[in-house]
PDB file of N, CA and C in Angstrom:
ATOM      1  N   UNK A   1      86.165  67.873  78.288  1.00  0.00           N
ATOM      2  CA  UNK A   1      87.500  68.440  78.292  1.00  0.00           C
ATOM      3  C   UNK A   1      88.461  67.420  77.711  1.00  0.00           C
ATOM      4  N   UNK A   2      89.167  67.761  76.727  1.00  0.00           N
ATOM      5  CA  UNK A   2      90.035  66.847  76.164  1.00  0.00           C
ATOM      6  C   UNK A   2      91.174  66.392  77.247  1.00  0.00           C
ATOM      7  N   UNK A   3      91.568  67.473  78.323  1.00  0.00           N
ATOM      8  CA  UNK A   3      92.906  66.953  78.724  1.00  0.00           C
ATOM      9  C   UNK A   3      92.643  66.125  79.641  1.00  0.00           C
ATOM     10  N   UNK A   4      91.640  65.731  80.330  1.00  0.00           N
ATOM     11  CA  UNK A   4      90.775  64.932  80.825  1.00  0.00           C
ATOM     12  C   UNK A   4      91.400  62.969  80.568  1.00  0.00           C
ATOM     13  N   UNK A   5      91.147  63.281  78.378  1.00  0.00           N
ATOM     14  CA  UNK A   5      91.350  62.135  77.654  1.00  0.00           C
ATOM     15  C   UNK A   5      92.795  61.576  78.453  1.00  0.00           C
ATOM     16  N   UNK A   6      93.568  62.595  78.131  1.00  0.00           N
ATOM     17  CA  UNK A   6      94.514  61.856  78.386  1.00  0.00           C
ATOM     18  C   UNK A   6      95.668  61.581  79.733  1.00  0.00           C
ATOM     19  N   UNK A   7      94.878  62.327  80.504  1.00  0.00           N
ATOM     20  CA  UNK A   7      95.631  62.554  82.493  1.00  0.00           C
ATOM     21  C   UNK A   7      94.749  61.621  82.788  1.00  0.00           C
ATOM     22  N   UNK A   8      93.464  61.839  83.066  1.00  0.00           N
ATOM     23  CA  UNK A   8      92.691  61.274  83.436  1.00  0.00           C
ATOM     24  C   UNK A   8      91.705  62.277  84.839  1.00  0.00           C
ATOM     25  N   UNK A   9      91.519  61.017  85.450  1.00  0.00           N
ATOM     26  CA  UNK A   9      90.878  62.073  86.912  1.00  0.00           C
ATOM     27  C   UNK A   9      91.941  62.596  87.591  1.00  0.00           C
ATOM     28  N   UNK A  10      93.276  61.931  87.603  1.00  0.00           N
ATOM     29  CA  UNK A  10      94.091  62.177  88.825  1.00  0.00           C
ATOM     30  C   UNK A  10      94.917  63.536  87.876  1.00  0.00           C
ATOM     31  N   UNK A  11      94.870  63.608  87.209  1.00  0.00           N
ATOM     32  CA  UNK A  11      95.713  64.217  86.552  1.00  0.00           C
ATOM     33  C   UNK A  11      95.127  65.914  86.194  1.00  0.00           C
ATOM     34  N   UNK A  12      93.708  65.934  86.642  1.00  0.00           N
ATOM     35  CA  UNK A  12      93.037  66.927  86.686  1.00  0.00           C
ATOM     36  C   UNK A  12      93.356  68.799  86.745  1.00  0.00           C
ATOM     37  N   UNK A  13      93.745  68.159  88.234  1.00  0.00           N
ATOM     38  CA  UNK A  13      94.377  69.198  89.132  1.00  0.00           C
ATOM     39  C   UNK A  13      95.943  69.667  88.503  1.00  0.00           C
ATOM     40  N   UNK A  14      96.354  68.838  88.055  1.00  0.00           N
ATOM     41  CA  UNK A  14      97.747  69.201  87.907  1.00  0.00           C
ATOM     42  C   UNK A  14      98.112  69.409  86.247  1.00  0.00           C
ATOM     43  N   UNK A  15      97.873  68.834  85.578  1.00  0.00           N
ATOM     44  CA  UNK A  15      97.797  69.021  84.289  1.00  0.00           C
ATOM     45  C   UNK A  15      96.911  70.112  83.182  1.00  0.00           C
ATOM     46  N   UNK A  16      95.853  69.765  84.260  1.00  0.00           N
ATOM     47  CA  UNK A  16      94.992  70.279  83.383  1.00  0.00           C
ATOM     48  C   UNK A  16      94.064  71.351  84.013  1.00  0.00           C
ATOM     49  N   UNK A  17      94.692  71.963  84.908  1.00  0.00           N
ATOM     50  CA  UNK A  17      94.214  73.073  85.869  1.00  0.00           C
ATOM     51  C   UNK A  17      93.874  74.237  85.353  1.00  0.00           C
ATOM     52  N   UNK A  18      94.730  74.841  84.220  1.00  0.00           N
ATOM     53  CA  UNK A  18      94.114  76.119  83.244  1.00  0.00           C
ATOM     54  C   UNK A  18      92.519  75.710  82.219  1.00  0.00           C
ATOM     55  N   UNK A  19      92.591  74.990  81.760  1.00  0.00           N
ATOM     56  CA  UNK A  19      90.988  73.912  81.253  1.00  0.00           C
ATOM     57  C   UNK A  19      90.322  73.981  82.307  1.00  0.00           C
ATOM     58  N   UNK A  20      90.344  73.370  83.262  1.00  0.00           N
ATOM     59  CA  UNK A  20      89.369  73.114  84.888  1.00  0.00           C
ATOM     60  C   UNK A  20      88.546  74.541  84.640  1.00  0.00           C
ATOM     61  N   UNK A  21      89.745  75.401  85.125  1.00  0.00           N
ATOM     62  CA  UNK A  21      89.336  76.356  85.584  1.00  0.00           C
ATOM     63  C   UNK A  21      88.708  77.614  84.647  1.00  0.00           C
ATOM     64  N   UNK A  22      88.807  77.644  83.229  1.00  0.00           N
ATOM     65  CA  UNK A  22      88.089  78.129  82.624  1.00  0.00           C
ATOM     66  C   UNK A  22      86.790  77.389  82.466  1.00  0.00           C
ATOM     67  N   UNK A  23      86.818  76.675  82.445  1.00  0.00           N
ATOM     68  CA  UNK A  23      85.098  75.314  82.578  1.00  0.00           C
ATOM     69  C   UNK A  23      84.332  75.851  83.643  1.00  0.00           C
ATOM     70  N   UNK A  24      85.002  75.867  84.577  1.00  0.00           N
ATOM     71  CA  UNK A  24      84.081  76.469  85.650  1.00  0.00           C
ATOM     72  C   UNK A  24      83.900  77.673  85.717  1.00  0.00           C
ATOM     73  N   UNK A  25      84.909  78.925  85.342  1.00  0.00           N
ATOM     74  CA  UNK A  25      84.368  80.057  84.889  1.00  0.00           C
ATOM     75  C   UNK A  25      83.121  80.702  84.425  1.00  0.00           C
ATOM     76  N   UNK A  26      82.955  79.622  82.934  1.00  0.00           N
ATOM     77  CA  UNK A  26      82.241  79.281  81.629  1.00  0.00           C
ATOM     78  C   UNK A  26      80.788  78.941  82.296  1.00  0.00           C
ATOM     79  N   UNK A  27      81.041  78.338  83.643  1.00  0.00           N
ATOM     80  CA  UNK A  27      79.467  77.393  84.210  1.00  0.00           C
ATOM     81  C   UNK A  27      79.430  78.033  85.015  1.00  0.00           C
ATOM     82  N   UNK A  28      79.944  78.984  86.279  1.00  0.00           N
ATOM     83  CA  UNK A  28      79.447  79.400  87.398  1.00  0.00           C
ATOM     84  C   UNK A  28      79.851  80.903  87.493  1.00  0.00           C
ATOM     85  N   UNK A  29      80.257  81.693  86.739  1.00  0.00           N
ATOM     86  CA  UNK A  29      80.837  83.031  86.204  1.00  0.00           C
ATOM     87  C   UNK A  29      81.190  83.927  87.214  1.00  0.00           C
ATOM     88  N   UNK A  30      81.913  82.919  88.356  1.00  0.00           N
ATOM     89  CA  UNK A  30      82.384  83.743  89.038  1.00  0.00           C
ATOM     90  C   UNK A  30      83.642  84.891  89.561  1.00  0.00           C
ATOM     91  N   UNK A  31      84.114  85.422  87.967  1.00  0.00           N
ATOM     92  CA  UNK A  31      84.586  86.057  87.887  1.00  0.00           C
ATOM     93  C   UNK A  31      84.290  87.429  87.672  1.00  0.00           C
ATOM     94  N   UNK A  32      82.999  87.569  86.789  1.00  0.00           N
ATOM     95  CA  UNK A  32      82.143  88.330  86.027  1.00  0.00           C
ATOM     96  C   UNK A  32      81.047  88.922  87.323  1.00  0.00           C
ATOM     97  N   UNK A  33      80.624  88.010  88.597  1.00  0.00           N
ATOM     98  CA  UNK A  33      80.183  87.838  89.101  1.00  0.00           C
ATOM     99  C   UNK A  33      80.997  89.110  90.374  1.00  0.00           C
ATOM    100  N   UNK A  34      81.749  88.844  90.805  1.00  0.00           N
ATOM    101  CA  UNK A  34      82.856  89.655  91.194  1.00  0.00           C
ATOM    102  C   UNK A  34      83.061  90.688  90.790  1.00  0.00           C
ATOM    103  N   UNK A  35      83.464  91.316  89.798  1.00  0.00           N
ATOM    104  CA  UNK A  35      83.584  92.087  88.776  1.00  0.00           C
ATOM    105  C   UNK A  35      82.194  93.055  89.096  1.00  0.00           C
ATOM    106  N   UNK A  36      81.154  92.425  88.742  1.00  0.00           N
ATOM    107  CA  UNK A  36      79.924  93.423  88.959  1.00  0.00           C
ATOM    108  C   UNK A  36      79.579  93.935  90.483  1.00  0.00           C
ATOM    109  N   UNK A  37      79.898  92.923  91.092  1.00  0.00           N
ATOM    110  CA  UNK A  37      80.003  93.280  92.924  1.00  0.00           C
ATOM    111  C   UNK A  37      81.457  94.364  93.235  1.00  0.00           C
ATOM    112  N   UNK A  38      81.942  94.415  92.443  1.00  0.00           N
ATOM    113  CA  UNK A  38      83.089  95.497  92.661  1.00  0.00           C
ATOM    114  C   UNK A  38      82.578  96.803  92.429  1.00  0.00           C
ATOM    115  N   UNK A  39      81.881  96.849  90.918  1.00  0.00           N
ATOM    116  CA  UNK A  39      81.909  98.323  90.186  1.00  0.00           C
ATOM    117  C   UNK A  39      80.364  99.094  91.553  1.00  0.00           C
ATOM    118  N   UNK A  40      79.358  97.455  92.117  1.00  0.00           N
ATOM    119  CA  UNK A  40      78.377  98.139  92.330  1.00  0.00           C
ATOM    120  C   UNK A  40      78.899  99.046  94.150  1.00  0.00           C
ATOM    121  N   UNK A  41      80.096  98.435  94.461  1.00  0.00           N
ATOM    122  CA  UNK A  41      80.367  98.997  96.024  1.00  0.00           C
ATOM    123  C   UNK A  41      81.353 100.136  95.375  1.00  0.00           C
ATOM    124  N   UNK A  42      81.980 100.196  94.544  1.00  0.00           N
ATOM    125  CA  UNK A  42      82.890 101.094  94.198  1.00  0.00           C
ATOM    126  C   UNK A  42      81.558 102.363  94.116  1.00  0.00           C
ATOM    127  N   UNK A  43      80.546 102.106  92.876  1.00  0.00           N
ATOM    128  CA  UNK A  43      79.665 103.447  92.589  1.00  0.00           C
ATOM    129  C   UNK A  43      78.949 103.195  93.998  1.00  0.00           C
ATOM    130  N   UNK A  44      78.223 102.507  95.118  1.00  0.00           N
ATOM    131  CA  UNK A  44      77.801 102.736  96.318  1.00  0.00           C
ATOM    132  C   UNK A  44      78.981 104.214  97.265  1.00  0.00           C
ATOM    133  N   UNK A  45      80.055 103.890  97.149  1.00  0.00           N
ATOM    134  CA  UNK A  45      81.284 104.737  97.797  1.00  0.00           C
ATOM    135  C   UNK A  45      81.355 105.961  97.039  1.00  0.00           C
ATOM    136  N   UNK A  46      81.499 106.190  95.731  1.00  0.00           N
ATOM    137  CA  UNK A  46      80.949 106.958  95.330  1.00  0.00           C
ATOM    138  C   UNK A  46      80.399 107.798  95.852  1.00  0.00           C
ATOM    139  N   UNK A  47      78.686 107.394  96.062  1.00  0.00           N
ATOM    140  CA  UNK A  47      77.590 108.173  96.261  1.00  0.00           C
ATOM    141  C   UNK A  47      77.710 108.653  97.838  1.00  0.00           C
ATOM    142  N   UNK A  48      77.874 107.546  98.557  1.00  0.00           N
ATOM    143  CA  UNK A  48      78.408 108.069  99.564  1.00  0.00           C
ATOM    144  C   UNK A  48      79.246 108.870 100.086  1.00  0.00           C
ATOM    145  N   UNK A  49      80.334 109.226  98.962  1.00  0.00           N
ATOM    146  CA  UNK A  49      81.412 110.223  99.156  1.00  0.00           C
ATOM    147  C   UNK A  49      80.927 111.353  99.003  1.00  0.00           C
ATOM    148  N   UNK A  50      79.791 111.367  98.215  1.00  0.00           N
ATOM    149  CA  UNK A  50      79.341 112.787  97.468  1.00  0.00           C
ATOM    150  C   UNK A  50      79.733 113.154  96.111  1.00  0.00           C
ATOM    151  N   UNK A  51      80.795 112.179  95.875  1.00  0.00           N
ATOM    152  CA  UNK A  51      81.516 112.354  94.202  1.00  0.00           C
ATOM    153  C   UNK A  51      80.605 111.900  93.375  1.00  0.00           C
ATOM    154  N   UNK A  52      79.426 111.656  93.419  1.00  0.00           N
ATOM    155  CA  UNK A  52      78.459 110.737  92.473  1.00  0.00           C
ATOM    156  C   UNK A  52      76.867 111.279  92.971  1.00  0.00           C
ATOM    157  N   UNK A  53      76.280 111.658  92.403  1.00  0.00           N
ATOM    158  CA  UNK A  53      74.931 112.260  92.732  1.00  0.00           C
ATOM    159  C   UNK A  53      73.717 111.066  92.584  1.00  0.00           C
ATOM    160  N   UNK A  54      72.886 111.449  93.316  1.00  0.00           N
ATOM    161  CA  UNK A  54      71.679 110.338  92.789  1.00  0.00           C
ATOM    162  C   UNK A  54      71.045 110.541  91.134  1.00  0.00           C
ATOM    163  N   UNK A  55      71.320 111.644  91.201  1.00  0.00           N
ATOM    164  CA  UNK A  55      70.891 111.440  89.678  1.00  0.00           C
ATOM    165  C   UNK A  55      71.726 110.546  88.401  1.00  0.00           C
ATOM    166  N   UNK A  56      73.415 111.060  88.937  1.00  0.00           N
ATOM    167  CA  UNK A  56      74.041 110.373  87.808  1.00  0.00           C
ATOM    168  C   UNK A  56      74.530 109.015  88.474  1.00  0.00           C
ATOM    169  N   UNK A  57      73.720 108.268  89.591  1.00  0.00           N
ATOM    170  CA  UNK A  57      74.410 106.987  89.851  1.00  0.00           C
ATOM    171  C   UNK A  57      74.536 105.975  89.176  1.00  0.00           C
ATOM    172  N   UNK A  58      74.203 105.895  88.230  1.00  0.00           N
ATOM    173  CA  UNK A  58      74.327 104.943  86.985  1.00  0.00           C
ATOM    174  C   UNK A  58      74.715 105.415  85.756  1.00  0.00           C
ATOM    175  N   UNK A  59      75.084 105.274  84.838  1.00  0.00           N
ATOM    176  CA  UNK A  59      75.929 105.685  83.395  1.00  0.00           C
ATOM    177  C   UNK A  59      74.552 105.616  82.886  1.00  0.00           C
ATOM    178  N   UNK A  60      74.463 106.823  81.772  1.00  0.00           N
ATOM    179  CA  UNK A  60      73.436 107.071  81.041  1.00  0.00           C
ATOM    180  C   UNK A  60      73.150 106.055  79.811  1.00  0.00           C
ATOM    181  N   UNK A  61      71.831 105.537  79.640  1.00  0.00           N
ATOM    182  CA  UNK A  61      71.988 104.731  78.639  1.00  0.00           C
ATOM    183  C   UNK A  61      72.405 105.336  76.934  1.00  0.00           C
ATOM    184  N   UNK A  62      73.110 104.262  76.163  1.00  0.00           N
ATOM    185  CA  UNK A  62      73.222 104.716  74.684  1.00  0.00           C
ATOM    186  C   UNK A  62      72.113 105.236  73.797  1.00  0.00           C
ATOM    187  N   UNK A  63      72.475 106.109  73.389  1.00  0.00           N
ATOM    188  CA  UNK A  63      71.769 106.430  72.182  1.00  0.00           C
ATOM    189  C   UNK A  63      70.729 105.327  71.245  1.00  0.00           C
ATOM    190  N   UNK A  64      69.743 105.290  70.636  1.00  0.00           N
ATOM    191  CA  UNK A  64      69.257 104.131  69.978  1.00  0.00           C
ATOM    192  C   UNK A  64      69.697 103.552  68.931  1.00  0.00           C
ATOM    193  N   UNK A  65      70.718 104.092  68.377  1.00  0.00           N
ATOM    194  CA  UNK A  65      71.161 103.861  67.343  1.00  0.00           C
ATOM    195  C   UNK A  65      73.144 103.377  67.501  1.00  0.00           C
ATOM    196  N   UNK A  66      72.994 104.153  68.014  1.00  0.00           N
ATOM    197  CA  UNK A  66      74.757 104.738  68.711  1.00  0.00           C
ATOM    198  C   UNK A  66      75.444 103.210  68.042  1.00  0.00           C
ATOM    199  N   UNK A  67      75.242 102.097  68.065  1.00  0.00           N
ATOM    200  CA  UNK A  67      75.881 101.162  67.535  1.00  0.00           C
ATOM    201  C   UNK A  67      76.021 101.391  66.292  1.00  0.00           C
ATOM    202  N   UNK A  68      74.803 101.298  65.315  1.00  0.00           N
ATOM    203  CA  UNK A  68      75.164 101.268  63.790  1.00  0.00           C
ATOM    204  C   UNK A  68      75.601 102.232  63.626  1.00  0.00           C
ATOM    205  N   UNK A  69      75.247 103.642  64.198  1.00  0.00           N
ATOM    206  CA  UNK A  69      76.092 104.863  63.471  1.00  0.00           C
ATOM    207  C   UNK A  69      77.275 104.392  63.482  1.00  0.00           C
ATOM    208  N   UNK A  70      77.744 104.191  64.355  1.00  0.00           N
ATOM    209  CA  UNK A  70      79.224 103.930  64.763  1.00  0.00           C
ATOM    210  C   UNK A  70      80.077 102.890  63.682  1.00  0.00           C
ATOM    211  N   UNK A  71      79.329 101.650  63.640  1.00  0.00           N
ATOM    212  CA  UNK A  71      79.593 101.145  62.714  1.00  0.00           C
ATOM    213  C   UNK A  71      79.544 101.489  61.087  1.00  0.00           C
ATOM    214  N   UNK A  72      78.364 102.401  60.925  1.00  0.00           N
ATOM    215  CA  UNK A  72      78.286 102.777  59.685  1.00  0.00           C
ATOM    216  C   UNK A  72      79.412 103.984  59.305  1.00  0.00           C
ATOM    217  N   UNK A  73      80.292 104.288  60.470  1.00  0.00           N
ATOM    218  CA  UNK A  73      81.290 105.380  59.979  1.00  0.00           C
ATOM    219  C   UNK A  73      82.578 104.406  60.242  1.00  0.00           C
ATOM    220  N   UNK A  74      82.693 103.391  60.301  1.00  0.00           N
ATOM    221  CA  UNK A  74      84.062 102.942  60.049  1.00  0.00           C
ATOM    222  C   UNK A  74      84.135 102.132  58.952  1.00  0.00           C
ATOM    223  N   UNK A  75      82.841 101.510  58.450  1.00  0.00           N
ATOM    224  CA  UNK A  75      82.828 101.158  57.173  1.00  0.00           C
ATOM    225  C   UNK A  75      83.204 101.640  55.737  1.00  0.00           C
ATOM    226  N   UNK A  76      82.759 103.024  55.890  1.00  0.00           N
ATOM    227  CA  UNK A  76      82.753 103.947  54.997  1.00  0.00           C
ATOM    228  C   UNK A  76      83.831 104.490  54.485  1.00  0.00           C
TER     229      UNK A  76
END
């Protein structure tokens, strides 16, 4: 971390706290981490509500292609 160079250690916390904290983001992804523990109790409540069936408890996967088509029509 550059801002590191020039605070130092003490200067960590206070200076350079937006850096810190994407670093550790970047290494322990516990944001992303969160994020997936949300969507999986949100669709659990769901199913439990009855608003969500066992069949459709998960989003259907894409098409095999579904990317390049997609791409091949905005190119064009």
């Amino acid at each position: 971390m550059d801002c590191t160079d020039v605070y130092g250690k003490k200067g960590l916390m206070q200076q350079c706290l937006s850096e810190y904290q994407d670093l550790m983001e970047c290494m322990f992804h516990k944001k992303q981490l969160a994020r997936v523990e949300a969507m999986k109790k949100e669709r659990m409540r769901q199913y439990m509500a009855g608003e969500r069936s066992k069949k459709d408890f998960y989003a259907k996967d894409p098409l095999l292609d579904s990317y390049y088509e997609t791409y091949q029509r905005t190119i064009d």
